[in-house]
C-alpha atoms as a PDB file:
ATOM      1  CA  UNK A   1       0.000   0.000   0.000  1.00  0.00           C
ATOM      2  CA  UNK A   2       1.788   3.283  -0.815  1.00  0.00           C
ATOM      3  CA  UNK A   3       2.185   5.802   1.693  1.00  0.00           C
ATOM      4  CA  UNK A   4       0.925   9.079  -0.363  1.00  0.00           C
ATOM      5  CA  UNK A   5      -3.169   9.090  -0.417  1.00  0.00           C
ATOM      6  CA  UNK A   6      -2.538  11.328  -3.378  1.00  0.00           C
ATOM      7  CA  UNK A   7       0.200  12.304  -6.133  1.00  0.00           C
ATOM      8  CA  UNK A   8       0.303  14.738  -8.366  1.00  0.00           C
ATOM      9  CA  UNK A   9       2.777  15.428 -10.650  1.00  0.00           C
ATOM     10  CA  UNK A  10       3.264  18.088 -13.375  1.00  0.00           C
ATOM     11  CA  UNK A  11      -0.391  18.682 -13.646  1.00  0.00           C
ATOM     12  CA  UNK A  12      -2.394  21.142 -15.940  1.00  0.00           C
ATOM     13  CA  UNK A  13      -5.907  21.643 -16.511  1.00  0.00           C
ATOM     14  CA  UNK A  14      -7.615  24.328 -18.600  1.00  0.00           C
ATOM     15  CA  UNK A  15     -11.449  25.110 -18.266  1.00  0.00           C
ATOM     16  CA  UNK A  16     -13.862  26.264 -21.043  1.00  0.00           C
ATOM     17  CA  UNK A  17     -13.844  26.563 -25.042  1.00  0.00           C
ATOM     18  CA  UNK A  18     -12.855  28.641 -27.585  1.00  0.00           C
ATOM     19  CA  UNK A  19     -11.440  32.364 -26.751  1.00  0.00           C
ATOM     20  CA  UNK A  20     -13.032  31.590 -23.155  1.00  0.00           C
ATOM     21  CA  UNK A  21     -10.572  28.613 -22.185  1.00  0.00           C
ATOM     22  CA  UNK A  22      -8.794  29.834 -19.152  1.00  0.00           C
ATOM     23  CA  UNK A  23      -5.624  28.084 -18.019  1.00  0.00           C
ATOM     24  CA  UNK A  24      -6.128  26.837 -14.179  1.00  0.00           C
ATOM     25  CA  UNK A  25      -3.484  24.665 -13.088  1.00  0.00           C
ATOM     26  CA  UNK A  26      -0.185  25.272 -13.803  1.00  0.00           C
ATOM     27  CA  UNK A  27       2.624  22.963 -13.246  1.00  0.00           C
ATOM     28  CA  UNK A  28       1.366  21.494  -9.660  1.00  0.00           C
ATOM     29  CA  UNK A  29       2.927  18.846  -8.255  1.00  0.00           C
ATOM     30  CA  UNK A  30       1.989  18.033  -4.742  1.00  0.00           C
ATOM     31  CA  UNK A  31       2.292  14.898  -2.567  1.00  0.00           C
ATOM     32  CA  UNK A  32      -0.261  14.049   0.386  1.00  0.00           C
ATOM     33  CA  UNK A  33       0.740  11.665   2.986  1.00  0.00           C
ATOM     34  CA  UNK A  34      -1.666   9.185   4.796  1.00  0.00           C
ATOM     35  CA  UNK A  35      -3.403  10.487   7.414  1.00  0.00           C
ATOM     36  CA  UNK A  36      -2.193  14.187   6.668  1.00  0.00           C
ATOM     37  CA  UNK A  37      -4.742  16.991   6.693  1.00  0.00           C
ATOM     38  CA  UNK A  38      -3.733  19.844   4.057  1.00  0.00           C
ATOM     39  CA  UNK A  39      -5.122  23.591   3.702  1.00  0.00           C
ATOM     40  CA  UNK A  40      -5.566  24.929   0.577  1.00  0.00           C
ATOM     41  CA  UNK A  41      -5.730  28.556   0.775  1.00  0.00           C
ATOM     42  CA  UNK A  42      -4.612  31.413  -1.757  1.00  0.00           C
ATOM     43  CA  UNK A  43      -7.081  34.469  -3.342  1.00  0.00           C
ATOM     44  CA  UNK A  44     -10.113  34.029  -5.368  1.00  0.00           C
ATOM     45  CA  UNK A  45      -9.325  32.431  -8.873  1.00  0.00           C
ATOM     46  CA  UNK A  46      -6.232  31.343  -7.635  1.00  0.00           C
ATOM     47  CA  UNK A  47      -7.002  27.593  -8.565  1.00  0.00           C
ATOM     48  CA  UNK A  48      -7.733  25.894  -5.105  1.00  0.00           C
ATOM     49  CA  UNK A  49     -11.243  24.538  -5.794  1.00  0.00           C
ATOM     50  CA  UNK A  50      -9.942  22.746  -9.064  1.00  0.00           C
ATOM     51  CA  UNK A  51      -6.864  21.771  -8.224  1.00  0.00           C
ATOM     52  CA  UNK A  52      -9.085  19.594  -5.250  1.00  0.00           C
ATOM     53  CA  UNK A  53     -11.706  18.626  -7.663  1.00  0.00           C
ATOM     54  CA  UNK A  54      -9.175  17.259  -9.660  1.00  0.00           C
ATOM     55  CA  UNK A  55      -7.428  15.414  -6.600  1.00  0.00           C
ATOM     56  CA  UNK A  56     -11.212  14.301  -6.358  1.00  0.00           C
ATOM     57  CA  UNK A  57     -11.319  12.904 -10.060  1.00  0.00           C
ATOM     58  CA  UNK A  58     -13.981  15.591 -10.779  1.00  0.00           C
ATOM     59  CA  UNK A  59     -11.980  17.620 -12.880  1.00  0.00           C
ATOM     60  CA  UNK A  60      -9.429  15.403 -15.455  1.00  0.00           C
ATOM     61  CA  UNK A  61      -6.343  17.108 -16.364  1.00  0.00           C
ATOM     62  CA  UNK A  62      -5.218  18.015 -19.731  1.00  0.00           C
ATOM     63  CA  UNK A  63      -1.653  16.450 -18.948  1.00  0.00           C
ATOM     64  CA  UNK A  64       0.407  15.332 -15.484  1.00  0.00           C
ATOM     65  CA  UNK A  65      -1.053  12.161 -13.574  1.00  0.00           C
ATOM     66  CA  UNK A  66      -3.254  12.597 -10.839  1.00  0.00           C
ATOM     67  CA  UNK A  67      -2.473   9.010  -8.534  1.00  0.00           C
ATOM     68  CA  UNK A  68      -4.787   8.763  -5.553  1.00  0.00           C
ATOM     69  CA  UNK A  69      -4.218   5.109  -2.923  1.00  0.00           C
ATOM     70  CA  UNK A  70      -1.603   4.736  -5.841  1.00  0.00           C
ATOM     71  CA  UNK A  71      -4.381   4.485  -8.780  1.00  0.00           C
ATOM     72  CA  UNK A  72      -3.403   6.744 -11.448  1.00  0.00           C
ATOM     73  CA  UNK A  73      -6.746   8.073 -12.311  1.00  0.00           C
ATOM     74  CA  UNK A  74      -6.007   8.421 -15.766  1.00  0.00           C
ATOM     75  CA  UNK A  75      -6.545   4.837 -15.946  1.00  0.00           C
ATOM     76  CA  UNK A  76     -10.194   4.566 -14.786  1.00  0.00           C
ATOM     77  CA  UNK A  77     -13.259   5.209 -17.858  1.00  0.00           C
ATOM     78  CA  UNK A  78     -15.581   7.186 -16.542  1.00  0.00           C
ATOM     79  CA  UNK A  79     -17.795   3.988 -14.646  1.00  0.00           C
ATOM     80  CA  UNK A  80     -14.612   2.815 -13.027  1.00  0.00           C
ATOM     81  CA  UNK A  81     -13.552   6.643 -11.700  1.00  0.00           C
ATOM     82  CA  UNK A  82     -17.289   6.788 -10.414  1.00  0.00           C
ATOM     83  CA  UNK A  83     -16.852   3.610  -8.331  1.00  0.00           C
ATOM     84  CA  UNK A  84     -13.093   4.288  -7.034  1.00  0.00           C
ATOM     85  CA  UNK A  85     -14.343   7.665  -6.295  1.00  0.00           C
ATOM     86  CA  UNK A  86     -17.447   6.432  -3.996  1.00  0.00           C
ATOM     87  CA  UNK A  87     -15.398   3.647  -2.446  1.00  0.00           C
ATOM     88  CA  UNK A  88     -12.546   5.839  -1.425  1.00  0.00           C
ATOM     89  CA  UNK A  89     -13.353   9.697  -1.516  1.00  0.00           C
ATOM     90  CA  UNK A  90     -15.461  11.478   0.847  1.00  0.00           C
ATOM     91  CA  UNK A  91     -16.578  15.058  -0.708  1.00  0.00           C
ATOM     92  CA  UNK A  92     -17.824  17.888   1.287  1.00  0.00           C
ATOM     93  CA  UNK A  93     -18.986  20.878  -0.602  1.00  0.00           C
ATOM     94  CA  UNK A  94     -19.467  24.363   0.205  1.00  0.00           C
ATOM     95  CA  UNK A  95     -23.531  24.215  -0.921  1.00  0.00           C
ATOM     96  CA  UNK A  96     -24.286  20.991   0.621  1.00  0.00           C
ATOM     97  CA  UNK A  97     -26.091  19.432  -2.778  1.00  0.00           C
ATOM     98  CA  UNK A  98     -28.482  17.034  -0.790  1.00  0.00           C
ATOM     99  CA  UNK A  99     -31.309  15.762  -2.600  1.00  0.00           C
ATOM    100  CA  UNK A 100     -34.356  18.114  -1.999  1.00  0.00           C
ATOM    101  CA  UNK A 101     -37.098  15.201  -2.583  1.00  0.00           C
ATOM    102  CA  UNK A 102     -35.083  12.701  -0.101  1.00  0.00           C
ATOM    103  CA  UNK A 103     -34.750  12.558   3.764  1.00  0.00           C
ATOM    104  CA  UNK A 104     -31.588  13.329   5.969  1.00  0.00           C
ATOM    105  CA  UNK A 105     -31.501   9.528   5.654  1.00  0.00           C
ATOM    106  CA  UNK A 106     -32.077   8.692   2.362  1.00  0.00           C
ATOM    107  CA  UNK A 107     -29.746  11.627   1.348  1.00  0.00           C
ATOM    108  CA  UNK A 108     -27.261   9.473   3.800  1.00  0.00           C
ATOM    109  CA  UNK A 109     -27.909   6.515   2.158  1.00  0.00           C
ATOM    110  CA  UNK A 110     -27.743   7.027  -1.444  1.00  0.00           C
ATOM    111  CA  UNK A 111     -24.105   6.390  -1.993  1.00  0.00           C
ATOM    112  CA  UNK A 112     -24.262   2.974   0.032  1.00  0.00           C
ATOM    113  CA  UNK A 113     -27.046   2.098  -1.696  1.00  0.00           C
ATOM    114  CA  UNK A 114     -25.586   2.779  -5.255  1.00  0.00           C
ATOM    115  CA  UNK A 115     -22.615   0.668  -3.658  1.00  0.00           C
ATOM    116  CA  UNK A 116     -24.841  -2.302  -3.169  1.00  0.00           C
ATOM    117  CA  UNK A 117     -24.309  -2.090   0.622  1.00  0.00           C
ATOM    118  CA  UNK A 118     -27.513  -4.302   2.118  1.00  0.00           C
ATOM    119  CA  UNK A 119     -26.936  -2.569   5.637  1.00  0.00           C
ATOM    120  CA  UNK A 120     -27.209   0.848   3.107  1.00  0.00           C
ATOM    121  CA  UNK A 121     -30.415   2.436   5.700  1.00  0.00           C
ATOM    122  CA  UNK A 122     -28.792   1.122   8.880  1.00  0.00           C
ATOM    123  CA  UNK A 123     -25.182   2.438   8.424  1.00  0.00           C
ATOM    124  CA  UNK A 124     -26.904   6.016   7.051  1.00  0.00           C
ATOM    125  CA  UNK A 125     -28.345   5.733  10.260  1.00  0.00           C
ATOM    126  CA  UNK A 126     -25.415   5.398  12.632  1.00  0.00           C
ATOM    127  CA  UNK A 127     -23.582   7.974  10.889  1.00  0.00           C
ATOM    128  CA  UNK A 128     -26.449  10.681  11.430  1.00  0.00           C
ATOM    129  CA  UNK A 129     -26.608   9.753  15.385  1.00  0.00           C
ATOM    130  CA  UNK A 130     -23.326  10.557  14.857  1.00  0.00           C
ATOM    131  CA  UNK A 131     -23.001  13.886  13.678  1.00  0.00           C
ATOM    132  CA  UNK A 132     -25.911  15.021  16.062  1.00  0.00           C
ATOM    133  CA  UNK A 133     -28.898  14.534  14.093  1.00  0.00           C
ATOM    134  CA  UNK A 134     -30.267  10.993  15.533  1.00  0.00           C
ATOM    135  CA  UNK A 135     -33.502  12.999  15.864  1.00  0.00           C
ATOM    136  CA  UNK A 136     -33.826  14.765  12.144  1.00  0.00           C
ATOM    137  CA  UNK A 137     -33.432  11.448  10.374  1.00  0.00           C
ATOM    138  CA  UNK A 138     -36.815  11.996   8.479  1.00  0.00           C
ATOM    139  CA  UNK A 139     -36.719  15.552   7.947  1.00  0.00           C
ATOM    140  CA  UNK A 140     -36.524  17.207   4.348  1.00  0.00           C
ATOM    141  CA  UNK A 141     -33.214  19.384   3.611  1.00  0.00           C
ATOM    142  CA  UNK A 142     -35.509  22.835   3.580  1.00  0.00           C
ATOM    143  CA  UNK A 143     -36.673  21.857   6.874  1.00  0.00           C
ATOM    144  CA  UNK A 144     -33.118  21.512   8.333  1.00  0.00           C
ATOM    145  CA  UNK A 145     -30.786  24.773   9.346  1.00  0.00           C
ATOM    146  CA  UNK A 146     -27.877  25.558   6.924  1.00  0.00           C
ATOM    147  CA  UNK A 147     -25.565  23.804  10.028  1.00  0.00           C
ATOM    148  CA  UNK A 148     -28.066  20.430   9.606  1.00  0.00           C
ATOM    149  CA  UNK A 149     -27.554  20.744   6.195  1.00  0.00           C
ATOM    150  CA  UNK A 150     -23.887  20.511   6.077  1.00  0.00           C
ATOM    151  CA  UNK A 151     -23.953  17.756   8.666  1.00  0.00           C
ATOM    152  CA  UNK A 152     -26.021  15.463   6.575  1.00  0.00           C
ATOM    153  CA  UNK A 153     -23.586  15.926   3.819  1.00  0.00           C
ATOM    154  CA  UNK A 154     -20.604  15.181   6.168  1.00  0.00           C
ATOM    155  CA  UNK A 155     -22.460  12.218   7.259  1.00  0.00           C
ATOM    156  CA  UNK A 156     -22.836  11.167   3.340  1.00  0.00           C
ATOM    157  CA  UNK A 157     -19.672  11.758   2.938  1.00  0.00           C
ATOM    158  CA  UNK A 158     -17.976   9.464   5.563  1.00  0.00           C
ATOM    159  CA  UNK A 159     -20.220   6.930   5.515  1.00  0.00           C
ATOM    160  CA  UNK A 160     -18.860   4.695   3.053  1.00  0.00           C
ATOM    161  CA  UNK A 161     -15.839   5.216   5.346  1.00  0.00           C
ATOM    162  CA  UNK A 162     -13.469   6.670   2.580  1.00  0.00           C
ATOM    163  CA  UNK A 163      -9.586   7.325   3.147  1.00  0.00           C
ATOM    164  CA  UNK A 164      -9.739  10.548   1.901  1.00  0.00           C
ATOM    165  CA  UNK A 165     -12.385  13.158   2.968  1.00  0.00           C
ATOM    166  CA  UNK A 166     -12.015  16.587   0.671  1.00  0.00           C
ATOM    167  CA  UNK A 167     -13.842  19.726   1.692  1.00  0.00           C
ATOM    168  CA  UNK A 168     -14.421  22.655  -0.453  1.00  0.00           C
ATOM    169  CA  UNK A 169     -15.398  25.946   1.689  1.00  0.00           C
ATOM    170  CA  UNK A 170     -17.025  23.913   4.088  1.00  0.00           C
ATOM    171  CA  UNK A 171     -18.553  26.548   6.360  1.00  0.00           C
ATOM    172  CA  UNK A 172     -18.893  28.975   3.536  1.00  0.00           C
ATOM    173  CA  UNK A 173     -22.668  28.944   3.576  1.00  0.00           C
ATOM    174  CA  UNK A 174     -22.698  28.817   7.237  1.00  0.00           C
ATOM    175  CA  UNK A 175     -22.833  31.661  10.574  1.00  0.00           C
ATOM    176  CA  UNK A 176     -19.254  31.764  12.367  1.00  0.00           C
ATOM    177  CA  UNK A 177     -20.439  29.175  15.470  1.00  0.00           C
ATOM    178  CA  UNK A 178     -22.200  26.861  13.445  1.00  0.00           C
ATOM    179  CA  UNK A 179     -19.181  26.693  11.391  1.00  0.00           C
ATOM    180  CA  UNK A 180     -16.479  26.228  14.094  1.00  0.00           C
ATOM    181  CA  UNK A 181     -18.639  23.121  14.866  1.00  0.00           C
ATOM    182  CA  UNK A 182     -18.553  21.933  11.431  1.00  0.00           C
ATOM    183  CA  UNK A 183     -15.059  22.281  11.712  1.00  0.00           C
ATOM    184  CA  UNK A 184     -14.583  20.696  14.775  1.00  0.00           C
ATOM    185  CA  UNK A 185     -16.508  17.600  13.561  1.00  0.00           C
ATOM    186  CA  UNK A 186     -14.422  17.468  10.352  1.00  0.00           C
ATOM    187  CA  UNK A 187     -11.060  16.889  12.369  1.00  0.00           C
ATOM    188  CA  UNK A 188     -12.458  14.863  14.929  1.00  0.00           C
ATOM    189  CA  UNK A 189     -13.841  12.707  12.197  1.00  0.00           C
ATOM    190  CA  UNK A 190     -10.191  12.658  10.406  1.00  0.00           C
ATOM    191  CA  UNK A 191      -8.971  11.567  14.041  1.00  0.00           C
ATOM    192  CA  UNK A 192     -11.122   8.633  14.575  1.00  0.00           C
ATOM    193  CA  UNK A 193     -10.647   7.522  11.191  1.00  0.00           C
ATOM    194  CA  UNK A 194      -7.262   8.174  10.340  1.00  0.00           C
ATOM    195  CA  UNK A 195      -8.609   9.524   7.238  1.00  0.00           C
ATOM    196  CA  UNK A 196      -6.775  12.086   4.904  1.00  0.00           C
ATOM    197  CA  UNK A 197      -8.336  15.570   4.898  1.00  0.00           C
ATOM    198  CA  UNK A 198      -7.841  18.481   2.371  1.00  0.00           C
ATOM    199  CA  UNK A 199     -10.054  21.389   2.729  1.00  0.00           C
ATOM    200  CA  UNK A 200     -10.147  24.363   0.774  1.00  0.00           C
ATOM    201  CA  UNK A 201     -10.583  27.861   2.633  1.00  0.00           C
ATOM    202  CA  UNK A 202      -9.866  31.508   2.975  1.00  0.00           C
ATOM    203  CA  UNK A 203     -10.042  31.082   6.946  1.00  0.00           C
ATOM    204  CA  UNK A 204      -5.989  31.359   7.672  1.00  0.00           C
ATOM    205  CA  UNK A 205      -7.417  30.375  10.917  1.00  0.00           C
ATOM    206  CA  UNK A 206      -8.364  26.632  10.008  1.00  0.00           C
ATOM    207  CA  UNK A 207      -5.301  26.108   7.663  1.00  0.00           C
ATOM    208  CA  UNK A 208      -3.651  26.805  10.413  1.00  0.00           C
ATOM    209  CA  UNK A 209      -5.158  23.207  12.134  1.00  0.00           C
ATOM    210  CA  UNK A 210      -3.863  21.454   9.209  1.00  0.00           C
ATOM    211  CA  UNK A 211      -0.728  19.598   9.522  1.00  0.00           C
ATOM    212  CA  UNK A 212       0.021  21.362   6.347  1.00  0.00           C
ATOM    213  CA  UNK A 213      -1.113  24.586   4.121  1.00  0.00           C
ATOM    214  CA  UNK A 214      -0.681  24.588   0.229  1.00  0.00           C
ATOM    215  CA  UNK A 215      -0.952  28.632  -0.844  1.00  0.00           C
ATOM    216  CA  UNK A 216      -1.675  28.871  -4.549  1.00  0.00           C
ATOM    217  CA  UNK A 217      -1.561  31.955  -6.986  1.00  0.00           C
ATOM    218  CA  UNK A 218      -2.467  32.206 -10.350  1.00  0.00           C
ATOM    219  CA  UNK A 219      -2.712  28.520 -10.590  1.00  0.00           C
ATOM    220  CA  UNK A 220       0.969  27.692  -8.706  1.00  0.00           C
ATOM    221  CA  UNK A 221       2.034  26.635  -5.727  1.00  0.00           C
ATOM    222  CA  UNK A 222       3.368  29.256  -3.888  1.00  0.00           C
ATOM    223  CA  UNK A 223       4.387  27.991  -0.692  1.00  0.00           C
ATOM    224  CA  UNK A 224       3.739  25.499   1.488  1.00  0.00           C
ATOM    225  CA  UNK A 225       3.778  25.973   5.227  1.00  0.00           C
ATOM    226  CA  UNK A 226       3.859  23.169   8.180  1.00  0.00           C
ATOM    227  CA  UNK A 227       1.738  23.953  11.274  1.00  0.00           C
ATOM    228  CA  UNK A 228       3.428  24.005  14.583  1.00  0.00           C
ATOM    229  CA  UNK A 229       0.281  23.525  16.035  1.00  0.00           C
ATOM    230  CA  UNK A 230      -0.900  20.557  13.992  1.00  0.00           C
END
């Protein structure tokens, strides 16, 4: 088993067509270890959100290798990068994207049930009592609080148990409190787990958690910085 969750080397990726395609990624090459969490931080545009889409296998590069658990993703069609993805990447997004038409459960449940898990509405169910919401398990998201919201998709997230959890502006949609909880759950989740976190944020604050924070500009690394307090 190799000891970086993810690898990437020499990657570019350009977005959009025509006279609109705007170069995004520039060059990166970046190693995660097992276990590690990593900040990505850097101005607006800078590149952060795609560069972890891409660690993600949401985004495919236009050349470099992206290797996550050792798999270079490159490899995968599109069915196979679906699968690996659900089986070993947890993704937290800044909007929450639940299902409107499903319950904090069912939401919970979708990805174990796509997986063919036959325990699919009894693990969903464990990992809600988990993140504090043992009681909303049949609400609707528009009758949960932006906070509820964001802990149903944490619990979607984890709950195929992935080694890799990756956050985009987590508590961007969210009040300051509700979001230091978020937070708080995020790494205690990582710690329990001994999953590998990378979380994108503007919150110098939280990088500062990591073990590590990546600062991109213009679509390079800048620097990277390691976290006496991690």
């Amino acid at each position: 088993m190799p000891d970086k969750a993810i690898a990437l080397e020499n990657v570019d990726l350009s977005l959009g067509r025509g006279a609109a395609r705007v170069h995004i990624l520039k060059g990166i090459s970046l190693s995660i270890a097992r276990g590690e969490a990593v900040g990505l931080v850097g101005p607006s545009g800078s590149g952060k959100s795609t560069l972890l889409m891409t660690m993600a296998g949401l985004e495919r590069p236009d050349s470099g290798r992206v290797l996550v658990d050792g798999t270079d993703l490159a490899t995968l069609d599109e069915d196979a990068l679906a699968r690996f993805r659900g089986r070993r990447i947890g993704i937290v997004f800044q909007s929450f994207h639940l299902v409107p038409t499903m319950t904090a459960l069912e939401n919970v449940a979708l990805p174990l049930e796509l997986a063919g898990d036959p325990r699919a509405f009894d693990r969903a169910q464990e990992e809600l009592r988990l993140v504090g919401l043992g009681e909303r398990l049949h609400h609707y998201p528009a009758q949960l609080s932006g906070g509820e919201q964001q802990r149903v998709a944490i619990a979607r997230a984890i709950a195929p148990n992935p080694a890799i959890l990756v956050a985009d502006e987590p508590t961007g949609n969210l009040d300051e409190r509700t979001g230091e909880q978020i937070i708080d759950l995020l790494f205690a989740l990582r710690r329990e787990r001994g999953a590998t976190l990378v979380l994108v944020t503007h919150d110098l604050g939280l990088a500062r958690r990591c073990d590590r924070t990546v600062r991109l500009r213009s679509g390079r690394i800048e620097a990277e910085t390691t976290s006496s307090t991690a």
